[in-house]
Protein backbone atom coordinates (compact mmCIF):
# COMPACT_ATOMS: atom_id res chain seq x y z
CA UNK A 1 116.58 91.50 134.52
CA UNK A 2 116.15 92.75 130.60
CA UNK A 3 114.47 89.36 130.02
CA UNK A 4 112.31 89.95 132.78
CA UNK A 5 111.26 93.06 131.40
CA UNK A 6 110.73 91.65 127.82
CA UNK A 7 108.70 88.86 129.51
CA UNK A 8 106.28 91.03 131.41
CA UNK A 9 105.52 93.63 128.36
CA UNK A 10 104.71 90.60 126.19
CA UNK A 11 102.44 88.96 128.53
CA UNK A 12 100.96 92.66 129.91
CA UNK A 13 100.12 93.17 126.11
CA UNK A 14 98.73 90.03 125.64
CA UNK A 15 96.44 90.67 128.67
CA UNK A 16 95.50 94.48 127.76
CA UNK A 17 95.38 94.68 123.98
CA UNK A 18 91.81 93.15 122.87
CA UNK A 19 92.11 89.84 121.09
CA UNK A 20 91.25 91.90 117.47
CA UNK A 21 94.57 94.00 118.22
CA UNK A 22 96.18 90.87 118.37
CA UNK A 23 97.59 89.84 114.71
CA UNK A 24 98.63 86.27 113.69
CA UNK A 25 101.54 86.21 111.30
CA UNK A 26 100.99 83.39 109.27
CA UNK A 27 103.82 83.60 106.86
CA UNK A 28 107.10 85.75 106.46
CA UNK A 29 109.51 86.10 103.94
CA UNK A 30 112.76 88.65 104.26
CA UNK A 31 114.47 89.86 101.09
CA UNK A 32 117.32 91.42 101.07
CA UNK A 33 116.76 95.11 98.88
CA UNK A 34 118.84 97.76 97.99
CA UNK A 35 117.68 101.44 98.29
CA UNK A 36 115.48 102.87 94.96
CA UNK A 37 115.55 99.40 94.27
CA UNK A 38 111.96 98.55 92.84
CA UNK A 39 110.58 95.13 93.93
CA UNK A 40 107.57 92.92 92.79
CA UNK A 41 106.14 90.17 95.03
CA UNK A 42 103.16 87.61 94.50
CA UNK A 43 101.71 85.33 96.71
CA UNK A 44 98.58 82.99 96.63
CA UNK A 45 96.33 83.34 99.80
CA UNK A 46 93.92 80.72 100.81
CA UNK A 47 91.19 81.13 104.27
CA UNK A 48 89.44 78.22 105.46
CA UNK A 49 86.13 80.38 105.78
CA UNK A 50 84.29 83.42 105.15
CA UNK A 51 85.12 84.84 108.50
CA UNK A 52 89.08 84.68 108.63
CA UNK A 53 90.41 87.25 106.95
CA UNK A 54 94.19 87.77 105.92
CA UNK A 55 95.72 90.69 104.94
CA UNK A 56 99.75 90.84 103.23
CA UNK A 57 102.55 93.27 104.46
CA UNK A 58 105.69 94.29 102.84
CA UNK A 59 107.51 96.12 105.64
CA UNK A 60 111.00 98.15 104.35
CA UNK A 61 113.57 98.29 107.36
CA UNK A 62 117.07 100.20 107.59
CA UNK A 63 120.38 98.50 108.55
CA UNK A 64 119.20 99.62 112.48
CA UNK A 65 115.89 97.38 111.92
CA UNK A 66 113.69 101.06 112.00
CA UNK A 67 110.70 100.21 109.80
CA UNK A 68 111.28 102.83 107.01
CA UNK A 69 107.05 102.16 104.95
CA UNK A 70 104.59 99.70 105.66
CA UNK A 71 102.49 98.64 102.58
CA UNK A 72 98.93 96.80 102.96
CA UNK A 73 97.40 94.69 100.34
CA UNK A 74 93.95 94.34 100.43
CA UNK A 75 91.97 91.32 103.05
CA UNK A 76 90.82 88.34 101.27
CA UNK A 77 88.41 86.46 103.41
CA UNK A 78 88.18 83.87 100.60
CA UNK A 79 88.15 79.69 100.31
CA UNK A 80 89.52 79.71 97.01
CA UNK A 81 93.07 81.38 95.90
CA UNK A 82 93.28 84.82 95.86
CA UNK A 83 96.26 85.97 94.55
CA UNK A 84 97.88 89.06 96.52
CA UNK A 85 101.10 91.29 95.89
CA UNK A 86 102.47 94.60 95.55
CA UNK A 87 104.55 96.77 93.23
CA UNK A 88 106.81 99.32 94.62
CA UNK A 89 110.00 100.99 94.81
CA UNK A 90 112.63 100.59 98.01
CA UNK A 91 112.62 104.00 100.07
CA UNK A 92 116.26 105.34 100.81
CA UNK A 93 118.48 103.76 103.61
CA UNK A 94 116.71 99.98 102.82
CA UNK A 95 118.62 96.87 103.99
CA UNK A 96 115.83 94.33 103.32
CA UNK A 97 112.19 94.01 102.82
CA UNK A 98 109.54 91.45 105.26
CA UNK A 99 106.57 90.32 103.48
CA UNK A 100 104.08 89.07 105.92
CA UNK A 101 100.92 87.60 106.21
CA UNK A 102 98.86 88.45 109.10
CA UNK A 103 95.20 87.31 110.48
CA UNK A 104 92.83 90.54 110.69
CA UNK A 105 89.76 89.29 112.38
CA UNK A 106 89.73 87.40 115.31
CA UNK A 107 88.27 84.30 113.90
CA UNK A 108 89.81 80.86 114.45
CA UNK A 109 90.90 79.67 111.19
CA UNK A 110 93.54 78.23 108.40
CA UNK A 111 95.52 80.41 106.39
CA UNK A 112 97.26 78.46 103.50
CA UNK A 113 100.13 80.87 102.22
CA UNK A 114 101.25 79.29 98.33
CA UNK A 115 103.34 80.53 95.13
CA UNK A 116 105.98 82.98 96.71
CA UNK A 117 107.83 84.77 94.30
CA UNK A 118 109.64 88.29 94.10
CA UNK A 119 111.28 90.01 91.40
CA UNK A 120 114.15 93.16 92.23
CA UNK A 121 114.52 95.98 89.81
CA UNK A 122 111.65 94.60 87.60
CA UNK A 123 112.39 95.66 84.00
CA UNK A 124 115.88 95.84 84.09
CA UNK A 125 117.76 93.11 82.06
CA UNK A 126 120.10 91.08 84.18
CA UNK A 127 123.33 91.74 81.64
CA UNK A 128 123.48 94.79 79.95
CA UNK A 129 124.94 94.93 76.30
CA UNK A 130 127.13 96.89 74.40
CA UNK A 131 125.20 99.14 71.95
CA UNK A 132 125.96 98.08 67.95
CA UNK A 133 126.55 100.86 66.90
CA UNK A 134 128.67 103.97 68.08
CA UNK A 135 126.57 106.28 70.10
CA UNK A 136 129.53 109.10 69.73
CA UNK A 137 129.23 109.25 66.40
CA UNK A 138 125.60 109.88 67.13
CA UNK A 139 125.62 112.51 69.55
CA UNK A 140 127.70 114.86 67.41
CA UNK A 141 125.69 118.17 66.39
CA UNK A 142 124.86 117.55 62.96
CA UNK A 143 126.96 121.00 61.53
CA UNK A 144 130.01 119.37 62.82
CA UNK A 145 129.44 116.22 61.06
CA UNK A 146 130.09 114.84 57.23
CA UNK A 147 126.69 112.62 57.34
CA UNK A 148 123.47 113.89 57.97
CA UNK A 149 121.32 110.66 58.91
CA UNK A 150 117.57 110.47 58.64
């Protein structure tokens, strides 16, 4: 019975929803994110013509799969690589991150999807180090200490 139901809501939006509400996911990619995390993607977008057009998502969704922020590069409608990406930082409650490429115009067309890559907490080093010297000593008011340092 529930995949009945499932069955006739996909094929009574398919038959309602005009065909430019329909999008074409082209490409997806889930990354797994912590929250206040900040992540960097890139991608490289190719269209086989003027008049399909391609737009990237980066979707953030909870641990319940509730979409949390939708971001939305640009549309390239453009035969030569565009590159495409976005810079941002995690909203609370994040489990993971979908970066999607979707169709926006109703055109038949290719979509060539290249050069994935994604960087987490961009700016942070991956090992953090020791300080060389001793920050103590440096945080003590300077009319409690023997050396005043310039």
């Amino acid at each position: 019975m529930i995949f009945m139901k499932s069955v006739f809501l996909i094929i009574f939006q398919f038959l309602c929803c005009p065909a430019s509400a329909q999008k074409s996911i082209f490409y997806t990619r889930r990354i797994e994110v912590k929250p206040l995390s900040i992540l960097e993607y890139d991608l490289n977008v190719k269209c086989s013509g003027d008049s399909v057009k391609a737009s990237a998502y980066l979707r953030f969704y909870d641990s319940l799969d509730h979409e949390l922020l939708e971001c939305k590069a640009g549309p390239v409608a453009s035969v030569t690589c565009k590159k495409m990406g976005d810079y941002t930082e995690a909203p609370p409650y994040t489990k993971y991150a979908l970066v999607t490429v979707e169709r926006d115009s109703a055109k038949a067309g290719e979509i060539v999807v290249d050069g994935f890559s994604a960087t987490l907490n961009v700016g942070v080093p991956a090992v953090k180090h020791d300080p060389l010297y001793d920050p103590e000593q440096y945080m003590r008011p300077f009319w409690n200490s023997d050396t005043i340092y310039k």
